[in-house]
C-alpha atoms as a PDB file:
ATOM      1  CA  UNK A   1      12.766  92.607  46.753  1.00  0.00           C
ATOM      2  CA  UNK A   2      15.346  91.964  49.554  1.00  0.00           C
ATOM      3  CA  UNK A   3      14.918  88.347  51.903  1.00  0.00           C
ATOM      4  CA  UNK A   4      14.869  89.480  55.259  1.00  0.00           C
ATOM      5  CA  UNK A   5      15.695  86.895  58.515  1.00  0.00           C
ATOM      6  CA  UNK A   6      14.013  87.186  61.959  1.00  0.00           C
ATOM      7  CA  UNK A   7      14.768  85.533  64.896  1.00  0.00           C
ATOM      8  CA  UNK A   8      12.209  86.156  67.691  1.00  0.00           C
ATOM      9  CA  UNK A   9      11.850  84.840  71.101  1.00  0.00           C
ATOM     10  CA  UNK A  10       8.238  85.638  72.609  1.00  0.00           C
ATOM     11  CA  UNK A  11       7.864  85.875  76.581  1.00  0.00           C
ATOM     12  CA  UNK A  12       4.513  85.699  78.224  1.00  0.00           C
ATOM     13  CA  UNK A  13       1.617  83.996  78.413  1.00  0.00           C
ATOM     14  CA  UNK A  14       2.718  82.358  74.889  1.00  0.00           C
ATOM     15  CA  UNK A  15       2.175  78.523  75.272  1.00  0.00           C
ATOM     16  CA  UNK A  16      -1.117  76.310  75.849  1.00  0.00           C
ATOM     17  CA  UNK A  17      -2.868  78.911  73.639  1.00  0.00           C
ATOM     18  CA  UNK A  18      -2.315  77.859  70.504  1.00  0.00           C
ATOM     19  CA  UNK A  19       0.938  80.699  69.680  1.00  0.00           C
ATOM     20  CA  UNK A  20       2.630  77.511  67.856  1.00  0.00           C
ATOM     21  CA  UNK A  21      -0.312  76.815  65.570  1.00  0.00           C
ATOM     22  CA  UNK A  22      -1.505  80.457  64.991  1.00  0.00           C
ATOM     23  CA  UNK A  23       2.501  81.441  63.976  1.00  0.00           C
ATOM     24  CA  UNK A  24       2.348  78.233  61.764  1.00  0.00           C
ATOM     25  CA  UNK A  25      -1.206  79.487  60.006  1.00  0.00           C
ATOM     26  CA  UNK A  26      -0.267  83.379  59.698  1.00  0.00           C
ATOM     27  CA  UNK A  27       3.606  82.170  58.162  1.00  0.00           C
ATOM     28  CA  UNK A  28       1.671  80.295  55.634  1.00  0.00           C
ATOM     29  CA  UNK A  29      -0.708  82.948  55.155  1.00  0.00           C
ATOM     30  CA  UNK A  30       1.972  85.809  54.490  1.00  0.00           C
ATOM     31  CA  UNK A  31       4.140  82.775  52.587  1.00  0.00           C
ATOM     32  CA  UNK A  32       7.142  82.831  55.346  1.00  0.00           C
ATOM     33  CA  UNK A  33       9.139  80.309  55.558  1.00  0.00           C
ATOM     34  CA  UNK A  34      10.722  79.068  58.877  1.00  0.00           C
ATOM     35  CA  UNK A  35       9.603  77.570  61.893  1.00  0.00           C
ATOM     36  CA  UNK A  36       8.617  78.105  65.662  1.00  0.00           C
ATOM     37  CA  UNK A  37       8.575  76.199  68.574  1.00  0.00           C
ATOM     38  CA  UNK A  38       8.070  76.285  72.795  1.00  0.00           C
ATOM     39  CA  UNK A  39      11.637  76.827  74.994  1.00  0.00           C
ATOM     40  CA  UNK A  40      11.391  74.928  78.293  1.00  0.00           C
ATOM     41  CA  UNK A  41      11.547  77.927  80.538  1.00  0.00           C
ATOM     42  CA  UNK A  42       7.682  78.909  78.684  1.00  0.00           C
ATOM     43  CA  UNK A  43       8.763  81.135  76.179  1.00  0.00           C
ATOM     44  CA  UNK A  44       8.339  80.802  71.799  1.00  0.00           C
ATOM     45  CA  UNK A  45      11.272  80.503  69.973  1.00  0.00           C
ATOM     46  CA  UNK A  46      10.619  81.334  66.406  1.00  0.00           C
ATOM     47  CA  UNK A  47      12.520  82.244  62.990  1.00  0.00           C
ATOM     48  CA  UNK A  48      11.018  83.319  60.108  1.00  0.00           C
ATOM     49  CA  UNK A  49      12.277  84.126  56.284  1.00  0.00           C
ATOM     50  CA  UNK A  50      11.204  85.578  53.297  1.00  0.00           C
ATOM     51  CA  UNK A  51      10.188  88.562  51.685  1.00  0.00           C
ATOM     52  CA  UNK A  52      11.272  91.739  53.861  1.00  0.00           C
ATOM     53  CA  UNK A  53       7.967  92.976  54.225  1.00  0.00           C
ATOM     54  CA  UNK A  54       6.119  89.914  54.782  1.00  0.00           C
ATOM     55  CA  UNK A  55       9.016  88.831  57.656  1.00  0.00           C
ATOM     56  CA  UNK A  56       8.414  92.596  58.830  1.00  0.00           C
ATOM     57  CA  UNK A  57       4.797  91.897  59.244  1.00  0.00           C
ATOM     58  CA  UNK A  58       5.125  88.076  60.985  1.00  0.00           C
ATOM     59  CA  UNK A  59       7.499  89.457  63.599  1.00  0.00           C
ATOM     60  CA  UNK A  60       4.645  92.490  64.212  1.00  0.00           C
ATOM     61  CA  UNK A  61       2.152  89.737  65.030  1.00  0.00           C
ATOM     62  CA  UNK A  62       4.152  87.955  66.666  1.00  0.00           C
ATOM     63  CA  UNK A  63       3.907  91.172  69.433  1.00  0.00           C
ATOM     64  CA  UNK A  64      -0.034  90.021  69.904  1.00  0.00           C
ATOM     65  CA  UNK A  65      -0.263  86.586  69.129  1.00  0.00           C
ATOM     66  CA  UNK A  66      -3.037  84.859  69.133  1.00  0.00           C
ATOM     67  CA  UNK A  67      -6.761  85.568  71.141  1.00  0.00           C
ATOM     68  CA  UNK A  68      -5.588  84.268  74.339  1.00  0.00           C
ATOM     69  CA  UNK A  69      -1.833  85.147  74.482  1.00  0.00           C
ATOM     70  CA  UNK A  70      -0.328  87.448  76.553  1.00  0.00           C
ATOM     71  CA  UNK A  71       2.814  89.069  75.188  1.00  0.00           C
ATOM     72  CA  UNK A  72       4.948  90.866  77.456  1.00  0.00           C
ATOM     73  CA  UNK A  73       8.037  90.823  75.709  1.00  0.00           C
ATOM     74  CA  UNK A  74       9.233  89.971  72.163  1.00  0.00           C
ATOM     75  CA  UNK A  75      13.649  89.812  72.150  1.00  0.00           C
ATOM     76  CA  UNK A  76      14.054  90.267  68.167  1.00  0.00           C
ATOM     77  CA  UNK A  77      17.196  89.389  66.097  1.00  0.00           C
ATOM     78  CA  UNK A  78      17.224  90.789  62.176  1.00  0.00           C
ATOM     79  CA  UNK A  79      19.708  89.576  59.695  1.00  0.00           C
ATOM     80  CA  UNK A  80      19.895  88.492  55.716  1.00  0.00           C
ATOM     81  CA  UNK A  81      18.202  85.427  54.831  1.00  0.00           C
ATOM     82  CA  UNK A  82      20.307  82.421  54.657  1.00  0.00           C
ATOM     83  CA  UNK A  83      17.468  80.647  51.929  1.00  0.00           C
ATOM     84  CA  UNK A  84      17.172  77.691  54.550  1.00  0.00           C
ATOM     85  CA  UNK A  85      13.071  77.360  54.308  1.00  0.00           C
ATOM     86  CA  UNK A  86      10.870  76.726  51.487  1.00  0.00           C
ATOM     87  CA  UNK A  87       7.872  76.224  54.319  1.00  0.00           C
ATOM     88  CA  UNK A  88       6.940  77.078  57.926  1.00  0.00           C
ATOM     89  CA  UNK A  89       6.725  74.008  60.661  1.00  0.00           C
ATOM     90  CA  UNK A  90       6.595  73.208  64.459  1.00  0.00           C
ATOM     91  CA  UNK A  91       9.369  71.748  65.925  1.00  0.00           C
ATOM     92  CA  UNK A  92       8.845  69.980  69.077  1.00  0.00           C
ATOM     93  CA  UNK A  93      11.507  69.363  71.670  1.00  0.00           C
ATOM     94  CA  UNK A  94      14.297  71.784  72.698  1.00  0.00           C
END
């Protein structure tokens, strides 16, 4: 099975609604490694690796989010995994 890399940037109502923690839980969940984090002009910056489908299916959510989110926009970026993440985290800071 081909490793798949996605870069996503989520626009919206995406931050004091938990989008950080609910990325963090469904990553783990679907075994994606990677990690997220909040941009200072209020969007979620987020990259995620693993198994093509399971990547696939991370960046899909990412288009909802969690209850209480409000997705307008979701800027994705696909490439090969570079193998970087063993497990998913939150970064804080920009």
């Amino acid at each position: 099975m081909q490793d798949l890399r996605a870069q996503v940037v989520v626009h919206g109502l995406v931050q004091g609604v938990c989008f950080r923690a609910g990325t963090k839980e469904e990553a783990q969940r679907l075994g994606v490694g990677g990690w997220v984090r909040n941009l200072p002009d209020g969007t979620v910056e987020a990259v995620f690796e693993g198994e093509k489908k399971k990547v696939e299916e991370i960046a899909a959510w990412c288009h909802k989010g969690p209850p209480g989110a409000r997705v307008t926009k979701v800027d994705l970026a696909w490439s090969a995994s570079k193998g970087e993440f063993k497990k998913f985290e939150i970064r804080y800071g920009w």
